[in-house]
N, C-alpha and C. Protein backbone atom coordinates (compact mmCIF):
# COMPACT_ATOMS: atom_id res chain seq x y z
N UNK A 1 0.85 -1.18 0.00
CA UNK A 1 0.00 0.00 0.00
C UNK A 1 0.89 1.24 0.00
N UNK A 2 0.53 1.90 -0.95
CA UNK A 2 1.36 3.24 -0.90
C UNK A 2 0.70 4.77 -0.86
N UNK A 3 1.62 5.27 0.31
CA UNK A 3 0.71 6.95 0.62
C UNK A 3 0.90 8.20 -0.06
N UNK A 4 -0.17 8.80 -0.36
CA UNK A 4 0.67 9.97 -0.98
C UNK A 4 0.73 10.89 -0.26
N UNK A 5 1.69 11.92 -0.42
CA UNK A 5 2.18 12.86 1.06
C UNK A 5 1.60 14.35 0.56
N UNK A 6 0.82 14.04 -0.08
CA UNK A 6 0.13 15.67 -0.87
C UNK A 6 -0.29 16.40 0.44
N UNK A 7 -0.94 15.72 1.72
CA UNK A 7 -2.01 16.49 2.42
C UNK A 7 -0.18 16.45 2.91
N UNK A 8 0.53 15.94 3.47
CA UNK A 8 1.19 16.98 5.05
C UNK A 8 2.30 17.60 4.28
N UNK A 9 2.39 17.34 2.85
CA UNK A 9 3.34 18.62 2.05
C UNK A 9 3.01 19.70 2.39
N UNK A 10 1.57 19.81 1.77
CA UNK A 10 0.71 21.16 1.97
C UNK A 10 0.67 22.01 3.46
N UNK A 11 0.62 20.55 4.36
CA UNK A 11 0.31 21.34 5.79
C UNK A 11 2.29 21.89 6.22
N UNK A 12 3.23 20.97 5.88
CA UNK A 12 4.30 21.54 5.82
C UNK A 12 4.64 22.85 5.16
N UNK A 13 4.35 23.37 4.16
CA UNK A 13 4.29 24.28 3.40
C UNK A 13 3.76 25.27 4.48
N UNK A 14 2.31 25.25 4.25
CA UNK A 14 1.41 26.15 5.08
C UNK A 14 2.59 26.86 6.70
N UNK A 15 2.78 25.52 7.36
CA UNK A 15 3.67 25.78 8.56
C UNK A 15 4.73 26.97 8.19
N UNK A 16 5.27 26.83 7.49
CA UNK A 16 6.45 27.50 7.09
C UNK A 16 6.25 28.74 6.81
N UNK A 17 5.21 29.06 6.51
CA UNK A 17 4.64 30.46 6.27
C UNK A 17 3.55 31.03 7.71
N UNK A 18 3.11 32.61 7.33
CA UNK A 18 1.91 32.91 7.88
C UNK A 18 0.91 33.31 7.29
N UNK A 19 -0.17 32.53 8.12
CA UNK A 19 -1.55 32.91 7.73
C UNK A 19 -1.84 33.87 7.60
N UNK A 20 -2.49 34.43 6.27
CA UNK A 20 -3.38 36.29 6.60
C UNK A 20 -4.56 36.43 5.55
N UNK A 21 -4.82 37.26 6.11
CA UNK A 21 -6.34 38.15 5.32
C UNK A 21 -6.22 38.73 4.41
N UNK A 22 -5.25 38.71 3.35
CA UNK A 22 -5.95 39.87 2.83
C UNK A 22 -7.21 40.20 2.17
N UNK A 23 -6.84 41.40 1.18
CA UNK A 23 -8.36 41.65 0.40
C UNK A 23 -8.19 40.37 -0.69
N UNK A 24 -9.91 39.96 -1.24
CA UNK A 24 -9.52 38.58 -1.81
C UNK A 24 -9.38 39.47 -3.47
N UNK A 25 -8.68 38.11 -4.09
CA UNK A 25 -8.54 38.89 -5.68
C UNK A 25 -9.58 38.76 -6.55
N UNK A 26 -11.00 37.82 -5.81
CA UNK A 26 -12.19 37.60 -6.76
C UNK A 26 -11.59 37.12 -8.25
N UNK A 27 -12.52 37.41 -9.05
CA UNK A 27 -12.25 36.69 -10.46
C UNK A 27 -11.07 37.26 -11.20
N UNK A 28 -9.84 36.96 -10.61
CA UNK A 28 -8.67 37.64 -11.44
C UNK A 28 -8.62 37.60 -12.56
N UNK A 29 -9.36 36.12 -13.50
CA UNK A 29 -9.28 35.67 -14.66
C UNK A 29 -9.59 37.11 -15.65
N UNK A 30 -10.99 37.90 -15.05
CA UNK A 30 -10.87 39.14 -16.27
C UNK A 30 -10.55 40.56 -15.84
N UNK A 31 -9.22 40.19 -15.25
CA UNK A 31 -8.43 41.25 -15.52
C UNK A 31 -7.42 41.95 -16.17
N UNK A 32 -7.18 42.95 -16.98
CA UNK A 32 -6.97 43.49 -18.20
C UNK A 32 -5.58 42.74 -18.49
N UNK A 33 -4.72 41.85 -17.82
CA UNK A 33 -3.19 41.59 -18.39
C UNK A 33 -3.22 40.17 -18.12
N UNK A 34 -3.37 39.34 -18.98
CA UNK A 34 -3.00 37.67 -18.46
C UNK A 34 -1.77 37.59 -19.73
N UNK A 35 -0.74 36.59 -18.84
CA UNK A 35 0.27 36.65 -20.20
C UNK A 35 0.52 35.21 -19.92
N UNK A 36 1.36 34.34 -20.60
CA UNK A 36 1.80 32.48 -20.65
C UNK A 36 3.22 33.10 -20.63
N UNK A 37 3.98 32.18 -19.89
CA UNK A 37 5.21 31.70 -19.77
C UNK A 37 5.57 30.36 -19.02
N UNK A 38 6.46 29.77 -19.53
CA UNK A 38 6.99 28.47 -19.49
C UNK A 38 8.33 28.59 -19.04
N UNK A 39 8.79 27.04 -18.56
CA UNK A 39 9.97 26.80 -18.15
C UNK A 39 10.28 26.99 -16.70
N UNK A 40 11.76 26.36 -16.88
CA UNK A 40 12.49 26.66 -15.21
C UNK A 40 12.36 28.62 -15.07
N UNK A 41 11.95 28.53 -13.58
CA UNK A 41 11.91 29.70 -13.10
C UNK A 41 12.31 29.60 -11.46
N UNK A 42 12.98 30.73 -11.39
CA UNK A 42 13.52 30.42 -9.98
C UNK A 42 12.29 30.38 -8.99
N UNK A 43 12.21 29.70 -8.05
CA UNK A 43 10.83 29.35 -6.89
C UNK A 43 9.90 28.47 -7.50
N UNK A 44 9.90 28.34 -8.80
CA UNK A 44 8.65 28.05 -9.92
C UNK A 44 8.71 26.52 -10.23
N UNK A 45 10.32 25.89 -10.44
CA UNK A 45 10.98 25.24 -11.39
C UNK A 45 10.14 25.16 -12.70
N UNK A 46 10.53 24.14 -13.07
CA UNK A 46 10.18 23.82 -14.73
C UNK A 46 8.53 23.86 -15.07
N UNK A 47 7.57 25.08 -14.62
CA UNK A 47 6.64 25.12 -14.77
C UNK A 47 5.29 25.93 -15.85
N UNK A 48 4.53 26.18 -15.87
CA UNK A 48 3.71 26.61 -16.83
C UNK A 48 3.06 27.57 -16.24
N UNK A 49 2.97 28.98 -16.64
CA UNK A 49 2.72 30.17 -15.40
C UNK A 49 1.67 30.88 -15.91
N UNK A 50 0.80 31.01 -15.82
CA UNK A 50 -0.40 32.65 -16.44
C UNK A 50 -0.40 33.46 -15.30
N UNK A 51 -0.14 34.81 -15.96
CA UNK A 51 0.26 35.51 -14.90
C UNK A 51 -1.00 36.47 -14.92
N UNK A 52 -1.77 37.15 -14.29
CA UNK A 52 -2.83 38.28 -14.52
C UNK A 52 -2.48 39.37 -13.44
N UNK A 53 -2.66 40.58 -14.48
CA UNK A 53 -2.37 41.77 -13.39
C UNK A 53 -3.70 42.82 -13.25
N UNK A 54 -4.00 43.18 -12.17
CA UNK A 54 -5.19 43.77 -11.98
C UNK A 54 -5.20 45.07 -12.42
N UNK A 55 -6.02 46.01 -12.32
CA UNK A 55 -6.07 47.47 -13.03
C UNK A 55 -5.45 48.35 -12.90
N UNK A 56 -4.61 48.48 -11.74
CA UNK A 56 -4.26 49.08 -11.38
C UNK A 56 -2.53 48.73 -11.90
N UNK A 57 -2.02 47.75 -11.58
CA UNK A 57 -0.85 47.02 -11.97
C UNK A 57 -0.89 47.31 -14.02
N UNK A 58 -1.51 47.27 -14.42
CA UNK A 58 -2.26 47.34 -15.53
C UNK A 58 -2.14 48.94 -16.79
N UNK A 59 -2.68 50.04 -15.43
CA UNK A 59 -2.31 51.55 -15.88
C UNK A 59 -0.81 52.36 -15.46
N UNK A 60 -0.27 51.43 -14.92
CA UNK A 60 0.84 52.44 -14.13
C UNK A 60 1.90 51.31 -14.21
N UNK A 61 3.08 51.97 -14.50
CA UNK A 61 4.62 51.34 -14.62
C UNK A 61 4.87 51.33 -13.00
N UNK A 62 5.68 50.31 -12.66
CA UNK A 62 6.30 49.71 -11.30
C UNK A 62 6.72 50.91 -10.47
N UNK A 63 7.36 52.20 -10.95
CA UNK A 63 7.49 52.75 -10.27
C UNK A 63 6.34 53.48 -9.27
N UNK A 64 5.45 53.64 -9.95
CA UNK A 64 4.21 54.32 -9.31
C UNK A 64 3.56 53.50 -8.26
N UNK A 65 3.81 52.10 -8.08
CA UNK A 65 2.88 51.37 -7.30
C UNK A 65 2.92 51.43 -5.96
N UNK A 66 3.94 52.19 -5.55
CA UNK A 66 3.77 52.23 -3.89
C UNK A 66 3.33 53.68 -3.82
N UNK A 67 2.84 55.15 -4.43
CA UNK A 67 2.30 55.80 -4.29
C UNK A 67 0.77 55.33 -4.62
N UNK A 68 0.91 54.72 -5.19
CA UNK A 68 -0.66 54.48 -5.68
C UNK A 68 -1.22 53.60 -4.34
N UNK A 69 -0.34 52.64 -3.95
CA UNK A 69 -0.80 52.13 -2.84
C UNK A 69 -1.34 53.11 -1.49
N UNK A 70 0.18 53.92 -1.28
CA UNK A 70 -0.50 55.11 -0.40
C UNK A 70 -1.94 55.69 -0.71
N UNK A 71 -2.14 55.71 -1.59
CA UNK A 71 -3.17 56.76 -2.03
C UNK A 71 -4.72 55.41 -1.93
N UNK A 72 -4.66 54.34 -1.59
CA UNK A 72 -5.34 53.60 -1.56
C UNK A 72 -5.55 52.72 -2.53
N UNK A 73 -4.77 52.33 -3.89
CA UNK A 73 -5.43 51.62 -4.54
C UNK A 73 -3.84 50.98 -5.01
N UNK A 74 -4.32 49.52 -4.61
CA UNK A 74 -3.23 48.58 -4.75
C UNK A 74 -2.68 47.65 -5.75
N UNK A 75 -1.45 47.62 -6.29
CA UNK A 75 -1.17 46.75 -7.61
C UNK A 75 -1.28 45.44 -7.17
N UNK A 76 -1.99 44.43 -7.98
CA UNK A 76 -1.79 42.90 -7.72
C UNK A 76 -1.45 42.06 -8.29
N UNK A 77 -0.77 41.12 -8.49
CA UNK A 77 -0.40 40.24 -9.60
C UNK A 77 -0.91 39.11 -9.31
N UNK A 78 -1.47 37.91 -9.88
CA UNK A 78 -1.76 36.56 -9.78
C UNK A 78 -0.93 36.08 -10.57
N UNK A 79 -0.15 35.04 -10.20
CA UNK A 79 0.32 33.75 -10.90
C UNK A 79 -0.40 32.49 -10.95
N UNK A 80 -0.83 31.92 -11.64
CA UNK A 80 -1.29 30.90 -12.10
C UNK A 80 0.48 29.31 -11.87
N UNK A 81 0.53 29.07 -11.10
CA UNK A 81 1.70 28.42 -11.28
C UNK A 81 0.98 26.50 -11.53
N UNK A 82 1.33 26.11 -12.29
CA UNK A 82 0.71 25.15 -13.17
C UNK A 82 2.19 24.26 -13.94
N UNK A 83 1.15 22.76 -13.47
CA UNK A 83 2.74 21.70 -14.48
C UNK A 83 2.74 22.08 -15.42
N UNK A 84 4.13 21.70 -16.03
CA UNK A 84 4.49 21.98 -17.52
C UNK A 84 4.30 20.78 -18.36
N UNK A 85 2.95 20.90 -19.35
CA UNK A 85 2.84 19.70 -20.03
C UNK A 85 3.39 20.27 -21.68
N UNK A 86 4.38 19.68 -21.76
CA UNK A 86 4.87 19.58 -23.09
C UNK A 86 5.00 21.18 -23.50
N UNK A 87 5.26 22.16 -22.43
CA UNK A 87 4.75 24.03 -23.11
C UNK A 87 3.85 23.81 -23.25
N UNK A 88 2.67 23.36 -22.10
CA UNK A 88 1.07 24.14 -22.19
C UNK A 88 0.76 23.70 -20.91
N UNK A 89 -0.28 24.31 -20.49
CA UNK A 89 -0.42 24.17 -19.01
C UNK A 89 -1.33 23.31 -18.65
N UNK A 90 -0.84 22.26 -17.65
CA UNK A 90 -1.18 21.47 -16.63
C UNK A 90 -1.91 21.81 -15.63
N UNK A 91 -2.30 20.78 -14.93
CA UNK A 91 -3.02 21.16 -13.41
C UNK A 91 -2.46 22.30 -13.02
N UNK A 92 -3.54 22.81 -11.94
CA UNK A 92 -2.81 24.01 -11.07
C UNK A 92 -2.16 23.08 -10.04
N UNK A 93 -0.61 23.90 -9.93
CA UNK A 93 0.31 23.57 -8.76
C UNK A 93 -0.67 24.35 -7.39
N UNK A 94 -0.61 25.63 -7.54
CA UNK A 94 -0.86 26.80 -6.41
C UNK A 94 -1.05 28.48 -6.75
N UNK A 95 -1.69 29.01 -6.30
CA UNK A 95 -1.50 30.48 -6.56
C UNK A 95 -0.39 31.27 -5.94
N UNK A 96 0.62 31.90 -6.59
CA UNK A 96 1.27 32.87 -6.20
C UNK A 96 0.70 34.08 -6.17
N UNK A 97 0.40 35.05 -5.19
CA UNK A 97 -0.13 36.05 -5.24
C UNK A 97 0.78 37.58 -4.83
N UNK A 98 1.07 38.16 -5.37
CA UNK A 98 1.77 39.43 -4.72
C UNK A 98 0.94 40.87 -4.44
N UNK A 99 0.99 41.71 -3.77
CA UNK A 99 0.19 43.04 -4.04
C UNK A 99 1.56 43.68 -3.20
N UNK A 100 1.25 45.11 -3.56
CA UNK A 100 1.97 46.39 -2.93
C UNK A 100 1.10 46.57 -2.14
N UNK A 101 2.04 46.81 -0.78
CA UNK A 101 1.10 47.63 -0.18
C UNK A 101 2.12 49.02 0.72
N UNK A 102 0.72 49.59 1.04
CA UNK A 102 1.08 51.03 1.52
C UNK A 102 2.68 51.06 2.34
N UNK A 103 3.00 52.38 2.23
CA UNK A 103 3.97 52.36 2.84
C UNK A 103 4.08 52.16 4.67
N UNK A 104 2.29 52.49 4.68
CA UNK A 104 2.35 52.24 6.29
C UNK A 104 2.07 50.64 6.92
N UNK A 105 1.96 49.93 5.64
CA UNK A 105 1.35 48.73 6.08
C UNK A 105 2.40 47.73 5.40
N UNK A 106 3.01 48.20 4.75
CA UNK A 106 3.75 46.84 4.23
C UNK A 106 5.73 46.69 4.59
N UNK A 107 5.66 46.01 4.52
CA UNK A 107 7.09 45.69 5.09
C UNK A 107 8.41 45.95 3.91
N UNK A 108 9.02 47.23 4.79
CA UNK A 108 9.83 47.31 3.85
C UNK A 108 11.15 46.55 4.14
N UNK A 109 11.61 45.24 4.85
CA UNK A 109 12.14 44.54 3.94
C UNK A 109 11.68 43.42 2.55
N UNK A 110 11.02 44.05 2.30
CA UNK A 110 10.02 43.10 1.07
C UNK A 110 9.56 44.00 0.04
N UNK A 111 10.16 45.27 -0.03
CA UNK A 111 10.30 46.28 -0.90
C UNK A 111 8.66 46.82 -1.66
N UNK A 112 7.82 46.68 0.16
CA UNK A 112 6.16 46.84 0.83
C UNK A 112 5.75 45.98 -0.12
N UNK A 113 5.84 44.66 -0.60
CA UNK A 113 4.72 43.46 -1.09
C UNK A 113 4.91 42.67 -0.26
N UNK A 114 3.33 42.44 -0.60
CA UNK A 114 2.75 40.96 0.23
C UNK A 114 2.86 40.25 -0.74
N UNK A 115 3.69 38.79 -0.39
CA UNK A 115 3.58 37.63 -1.47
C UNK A 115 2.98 37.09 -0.20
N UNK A 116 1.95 36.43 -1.13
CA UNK A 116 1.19 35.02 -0.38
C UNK A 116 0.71 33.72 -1.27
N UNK A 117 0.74 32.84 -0.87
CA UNK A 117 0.42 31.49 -1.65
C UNK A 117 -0.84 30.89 -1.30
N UNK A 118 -1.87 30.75 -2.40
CA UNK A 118 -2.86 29.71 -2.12
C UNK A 118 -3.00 28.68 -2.89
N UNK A 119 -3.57 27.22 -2.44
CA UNK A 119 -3.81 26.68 -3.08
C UNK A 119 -4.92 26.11 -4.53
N UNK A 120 -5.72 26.96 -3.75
CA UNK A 120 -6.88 27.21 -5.00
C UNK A 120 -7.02 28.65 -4.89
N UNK A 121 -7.54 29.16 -6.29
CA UNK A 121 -8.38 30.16 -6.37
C UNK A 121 -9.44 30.73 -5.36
N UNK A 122 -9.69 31.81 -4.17
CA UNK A 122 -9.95 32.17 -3.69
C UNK A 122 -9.75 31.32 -2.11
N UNK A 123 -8.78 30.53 -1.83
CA UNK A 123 -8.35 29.64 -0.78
C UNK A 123 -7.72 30.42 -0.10
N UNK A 124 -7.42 29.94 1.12
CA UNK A 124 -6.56 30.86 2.29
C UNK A 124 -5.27 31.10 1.95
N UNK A 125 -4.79 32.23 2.21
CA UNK A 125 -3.01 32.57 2.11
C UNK A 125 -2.30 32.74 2.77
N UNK A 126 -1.42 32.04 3.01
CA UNK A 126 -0.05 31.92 3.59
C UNK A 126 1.38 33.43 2.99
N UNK A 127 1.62 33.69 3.97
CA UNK A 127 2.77 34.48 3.56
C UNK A 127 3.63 34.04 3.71
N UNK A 128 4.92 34.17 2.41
CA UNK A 128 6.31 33.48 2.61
C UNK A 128 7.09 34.76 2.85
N UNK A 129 7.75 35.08 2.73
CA UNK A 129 9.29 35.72 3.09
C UNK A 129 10.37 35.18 1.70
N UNK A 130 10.32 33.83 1.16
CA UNK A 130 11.22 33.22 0.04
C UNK A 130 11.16 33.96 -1.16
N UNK A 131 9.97 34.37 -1.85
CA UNK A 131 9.64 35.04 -2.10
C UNK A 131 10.39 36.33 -3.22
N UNK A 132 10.49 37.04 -2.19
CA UNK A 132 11.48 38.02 -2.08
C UNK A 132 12.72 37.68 -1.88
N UNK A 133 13.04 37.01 -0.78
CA UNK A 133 14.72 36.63 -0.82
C UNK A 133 15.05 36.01 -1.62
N UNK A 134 14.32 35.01 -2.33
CA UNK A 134 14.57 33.99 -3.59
C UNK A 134 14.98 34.68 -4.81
N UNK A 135 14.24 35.68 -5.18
CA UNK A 135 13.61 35.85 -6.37
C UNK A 135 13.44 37.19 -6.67
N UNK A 136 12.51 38.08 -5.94
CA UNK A 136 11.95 39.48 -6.46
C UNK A 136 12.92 40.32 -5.96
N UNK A 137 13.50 40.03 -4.90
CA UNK A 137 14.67 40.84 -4.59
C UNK A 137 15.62 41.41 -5.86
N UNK A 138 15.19 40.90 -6.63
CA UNK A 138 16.82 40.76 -7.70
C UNK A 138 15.78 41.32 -9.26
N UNK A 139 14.46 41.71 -9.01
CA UNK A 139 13.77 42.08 -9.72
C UNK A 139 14.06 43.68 -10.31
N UNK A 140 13.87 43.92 -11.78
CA UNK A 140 14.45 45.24 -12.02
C UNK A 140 13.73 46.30 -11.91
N UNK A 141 12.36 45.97 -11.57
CA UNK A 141 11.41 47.21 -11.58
C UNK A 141 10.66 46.83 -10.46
N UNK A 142 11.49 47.45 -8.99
CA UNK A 142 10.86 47.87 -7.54
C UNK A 142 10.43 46.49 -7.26
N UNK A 143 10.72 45.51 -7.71
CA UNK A 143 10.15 44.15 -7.36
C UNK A 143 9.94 43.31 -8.19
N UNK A 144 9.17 43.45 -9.14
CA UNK A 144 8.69 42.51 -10.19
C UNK A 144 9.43 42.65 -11.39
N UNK A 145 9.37 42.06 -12.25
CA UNK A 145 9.87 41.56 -13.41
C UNK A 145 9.58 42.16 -15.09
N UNK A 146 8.63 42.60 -14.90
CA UNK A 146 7.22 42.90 -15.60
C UNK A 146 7.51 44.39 -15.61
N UNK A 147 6.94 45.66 -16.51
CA UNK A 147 6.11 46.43 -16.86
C UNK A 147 4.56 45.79 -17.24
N UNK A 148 3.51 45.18 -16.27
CA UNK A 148 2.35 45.06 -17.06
C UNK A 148 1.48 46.57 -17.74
N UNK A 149 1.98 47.43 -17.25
CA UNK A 149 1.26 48.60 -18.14
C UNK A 149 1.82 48.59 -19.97
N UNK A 150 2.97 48.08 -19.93
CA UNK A 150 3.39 47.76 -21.41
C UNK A 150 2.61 46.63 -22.11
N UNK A 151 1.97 45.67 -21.42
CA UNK A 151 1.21 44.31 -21.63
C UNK A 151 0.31 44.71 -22.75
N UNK A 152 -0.09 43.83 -23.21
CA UNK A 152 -0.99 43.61 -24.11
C UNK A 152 -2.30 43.16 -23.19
N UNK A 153 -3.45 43.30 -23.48
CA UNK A 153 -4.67 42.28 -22.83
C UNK A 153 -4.95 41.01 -23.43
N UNK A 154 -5.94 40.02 -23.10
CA UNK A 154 -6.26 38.50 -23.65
C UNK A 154 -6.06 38.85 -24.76
């Protein structure tokens, strides 16, 4: 008989992080920037990614997003992180989720984003810290990777 370790991965995972609230991202699917990318990615590995950026992430280049946050309205990104079948996408792995937030609320060693991980679409989120030290740290625009205001829509 053989077990699969999916449930105490997950609860390992979960451990390793913290639980939080934020605001939920509702139907990210129609929001104005979804883009496909494939392959090894650092935190990601060899995976299949749709990325969607909300409206705000959407009208304004990276630099603006922590004033805009001050001012109340927050950039968000969804990752879709998904197996890589052959370059096209597989099951969902998990949601990567990032937002800016205000300068009074977000942590500036994390250059004020919240990364958090869920497992489904509108599921509870865990905050990592890896994140950033892994990965966005080393990002060329204030964090992320991306201009989505340069994006194209669906």
């Amino acid at each position: 008989m053989s077990r699969r370790l999916v449930g105490p991965a997950a609860l390992l995972a979960a451990a390793c992080g913290t639980a939080v609230a934020p605001e939920p991202t509702g139907d990210y699917t129609s929001w104005p920037v979804r883009l496909e990318t494939y392959g090894p990615a650092p935190g990601h590995g060899d995976t299949y990614r749709v990325i969607y950026a909300n409206d705000v992430a959407a009208i304004s280049p990276p630099g603006d997003y922590g004033p805009l946050a001050d001012a109340g309205m927050t950039a968000v990104v969804v990752k879709e992180v998904r197996d890589n079948v052959n370059n096209t996408p597989g099951p969902l792995r998990y949601l990567a989720i990032m937002r800016k937030q205000a300068g009074t609320d977000g942590d500036p060693t994390q250059g004020l984003w919240l990364f958090t991980r869920a497992e489904t679409p509108g599921g509870a989120e865990v905050q990592h810290d890896f994140c950033w030290d892994r990965c966005h740290v080393s990002a060329p625009l204030f964090g992320v990777w991306l201009d989505y205001s340069a994006s194209t829509t669906q």
